[in-house]
C-alpha atoms as a PDB file:
ATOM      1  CA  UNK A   1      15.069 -72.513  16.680  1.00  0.00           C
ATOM      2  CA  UNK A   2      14.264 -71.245  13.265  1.00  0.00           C
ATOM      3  CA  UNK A   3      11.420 -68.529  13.604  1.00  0.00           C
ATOM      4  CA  UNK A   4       8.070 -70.365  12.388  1.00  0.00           C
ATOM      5  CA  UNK A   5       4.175 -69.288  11.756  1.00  0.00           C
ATOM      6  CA  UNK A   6       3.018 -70.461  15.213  1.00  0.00           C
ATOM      7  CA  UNK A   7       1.780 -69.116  17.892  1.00  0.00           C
ATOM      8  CA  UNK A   8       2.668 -71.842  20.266  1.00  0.00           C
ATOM      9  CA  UNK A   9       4.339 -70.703  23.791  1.00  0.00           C
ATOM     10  CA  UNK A  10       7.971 -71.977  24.546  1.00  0.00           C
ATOM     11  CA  UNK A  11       7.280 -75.031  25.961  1.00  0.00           C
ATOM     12  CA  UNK A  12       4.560 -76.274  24.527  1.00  0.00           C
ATOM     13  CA  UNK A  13       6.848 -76.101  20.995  1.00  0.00           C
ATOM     14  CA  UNK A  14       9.826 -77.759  22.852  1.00  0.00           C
ATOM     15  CA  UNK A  15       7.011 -80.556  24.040  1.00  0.00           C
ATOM     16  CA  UNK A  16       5.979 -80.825  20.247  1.00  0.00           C
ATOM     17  CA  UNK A  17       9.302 -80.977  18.715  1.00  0.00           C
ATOM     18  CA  UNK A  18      10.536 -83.677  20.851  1.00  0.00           C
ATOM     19  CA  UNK A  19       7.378 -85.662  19.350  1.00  0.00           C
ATOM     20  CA  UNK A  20       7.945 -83.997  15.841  1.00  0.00           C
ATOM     21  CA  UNK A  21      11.024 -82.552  14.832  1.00  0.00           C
ATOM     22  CA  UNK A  22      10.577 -82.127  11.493  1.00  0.00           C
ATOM     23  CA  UNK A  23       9.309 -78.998   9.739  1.00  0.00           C
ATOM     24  CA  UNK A  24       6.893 -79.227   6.185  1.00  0.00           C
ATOM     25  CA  UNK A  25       6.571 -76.176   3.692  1.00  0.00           C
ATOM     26  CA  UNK A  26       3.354 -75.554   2.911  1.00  0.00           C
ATOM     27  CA  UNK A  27       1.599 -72.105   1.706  1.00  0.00           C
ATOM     28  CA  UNK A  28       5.605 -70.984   0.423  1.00  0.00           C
ATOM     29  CA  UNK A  29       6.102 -71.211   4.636  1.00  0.00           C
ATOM     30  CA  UNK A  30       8.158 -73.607   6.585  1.00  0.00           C
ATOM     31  CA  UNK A  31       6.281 -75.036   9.186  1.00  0.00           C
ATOM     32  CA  UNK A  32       6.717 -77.074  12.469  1.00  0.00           C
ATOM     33  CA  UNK A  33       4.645 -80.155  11.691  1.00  0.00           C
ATOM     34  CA  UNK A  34       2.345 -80.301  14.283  1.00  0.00           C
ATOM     35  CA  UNK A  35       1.448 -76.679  13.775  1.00  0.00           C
ATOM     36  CA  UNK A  36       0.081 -76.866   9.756  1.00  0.00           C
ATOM     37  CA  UNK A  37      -3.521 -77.278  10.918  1.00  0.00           C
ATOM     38  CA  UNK A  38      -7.083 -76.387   9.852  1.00  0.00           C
ATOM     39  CA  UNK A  39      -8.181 -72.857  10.420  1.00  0.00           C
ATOM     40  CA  UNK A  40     -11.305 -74.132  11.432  1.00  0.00           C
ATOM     41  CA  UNK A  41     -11.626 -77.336  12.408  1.00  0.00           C
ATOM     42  CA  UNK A  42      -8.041 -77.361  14.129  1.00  0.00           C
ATOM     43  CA  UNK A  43      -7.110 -80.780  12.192  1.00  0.00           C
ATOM     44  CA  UNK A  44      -3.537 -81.765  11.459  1.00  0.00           C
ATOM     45  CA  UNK A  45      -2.579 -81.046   8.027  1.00  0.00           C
ATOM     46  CA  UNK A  46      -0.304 -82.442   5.385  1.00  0.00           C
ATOM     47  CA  UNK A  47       1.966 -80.409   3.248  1.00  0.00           C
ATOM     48  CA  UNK A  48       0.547 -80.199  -0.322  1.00  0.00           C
ATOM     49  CA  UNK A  49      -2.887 -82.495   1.165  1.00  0.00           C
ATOM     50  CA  UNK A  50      -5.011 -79.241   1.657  1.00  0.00           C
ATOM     51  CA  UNK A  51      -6.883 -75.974   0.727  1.00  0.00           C
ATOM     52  CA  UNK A  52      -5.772 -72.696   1.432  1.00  0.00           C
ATOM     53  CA  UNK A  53      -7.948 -69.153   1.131  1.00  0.00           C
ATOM     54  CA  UNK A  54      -6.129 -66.107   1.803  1.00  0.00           C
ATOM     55  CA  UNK A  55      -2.703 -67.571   2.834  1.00  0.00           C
ATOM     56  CA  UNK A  56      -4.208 -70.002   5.727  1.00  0.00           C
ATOM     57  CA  UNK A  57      -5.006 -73.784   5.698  1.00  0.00           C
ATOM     58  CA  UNK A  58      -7.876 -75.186   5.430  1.00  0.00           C
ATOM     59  CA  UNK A  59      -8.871 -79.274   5.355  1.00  0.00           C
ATOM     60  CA  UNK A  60     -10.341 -80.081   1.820  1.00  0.00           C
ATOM     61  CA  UNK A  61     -13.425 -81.338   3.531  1.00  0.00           C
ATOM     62  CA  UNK A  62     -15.435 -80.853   5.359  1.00  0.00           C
ATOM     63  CA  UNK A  63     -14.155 -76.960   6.189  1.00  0.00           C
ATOM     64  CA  UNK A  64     -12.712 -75.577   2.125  1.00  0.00           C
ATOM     65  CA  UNK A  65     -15.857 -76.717   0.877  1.00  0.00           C
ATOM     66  CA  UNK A  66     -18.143 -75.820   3.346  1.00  0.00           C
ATOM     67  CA  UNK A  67     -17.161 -72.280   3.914  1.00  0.00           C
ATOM     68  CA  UNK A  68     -15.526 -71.612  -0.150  1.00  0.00           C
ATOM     69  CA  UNK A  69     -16.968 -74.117  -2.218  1.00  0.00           C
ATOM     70  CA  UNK A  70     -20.270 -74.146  -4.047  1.00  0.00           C
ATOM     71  CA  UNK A  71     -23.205 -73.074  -2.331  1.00  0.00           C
ATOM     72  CA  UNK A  72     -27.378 -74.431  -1.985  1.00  0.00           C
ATOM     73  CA  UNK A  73     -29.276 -74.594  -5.429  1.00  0.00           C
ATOM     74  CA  UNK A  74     -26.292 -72.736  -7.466  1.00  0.00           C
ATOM     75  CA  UNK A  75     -24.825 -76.395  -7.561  1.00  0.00           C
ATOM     76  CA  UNK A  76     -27.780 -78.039  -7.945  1.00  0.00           C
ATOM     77  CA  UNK A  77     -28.840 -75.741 -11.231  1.00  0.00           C
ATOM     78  CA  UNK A  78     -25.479 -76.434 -13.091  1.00  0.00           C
ATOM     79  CA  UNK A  79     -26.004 -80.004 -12.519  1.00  0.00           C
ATOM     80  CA  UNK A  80     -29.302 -79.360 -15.567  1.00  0.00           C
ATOM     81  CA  UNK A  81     -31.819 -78.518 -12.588  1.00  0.00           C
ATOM     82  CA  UNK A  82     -34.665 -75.883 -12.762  1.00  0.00           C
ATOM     83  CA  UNK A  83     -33.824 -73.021 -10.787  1.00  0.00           C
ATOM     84  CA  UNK A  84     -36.168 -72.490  -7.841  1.00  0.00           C
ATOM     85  CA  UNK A  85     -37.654 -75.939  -8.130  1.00  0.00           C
ATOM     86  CA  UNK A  86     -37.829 -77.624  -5.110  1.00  0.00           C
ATOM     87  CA  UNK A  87     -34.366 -80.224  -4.416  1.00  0.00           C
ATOM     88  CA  UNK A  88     -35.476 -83.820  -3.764  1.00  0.00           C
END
């Protein structure tokens, strides 16, 4: 078996490529498919359908934009809100 970015023990992997034996590239890696998941969340991932922040996946949403994306008022502001003023 090619050597992949999972930390999956022997025969859990065997289990999992039985299931799914086909790898995806994703994050200029080579992954088995059932081991491109969320950081966070855990959440199965496609190749090319996600975020990434510092080389590791992340779902678009809720978990990218939660933890990376805008934050509180900030967004709220550039949208032609008064800073400070209370959101409704």
């Amino acid at each position: 078996l090619p050597k992949l970015p999972c930390a999956r023990s022997v025969p859990q992997l065997t289990l999992l490529l039985s299931m799914a034996a086909e790898k995806v590239t994703s994050l200029g890696k080579d992954w088995h498919r059932p081991c491109l998941r969320c950081e966070k969340c855990n959440k199965t991932l496609t190749s090319g359908g996600h975020a990434e922040h510092d080389g590791k996946p992340y779902c678009n949403h809720p978990c990218y934009a939660a933890l990376f994306g805008p934050k509180g008022e900030c967004l709220w502001w550039a949208r032609g809100g008064a800073q400070g003023a209370p959101v409704s």
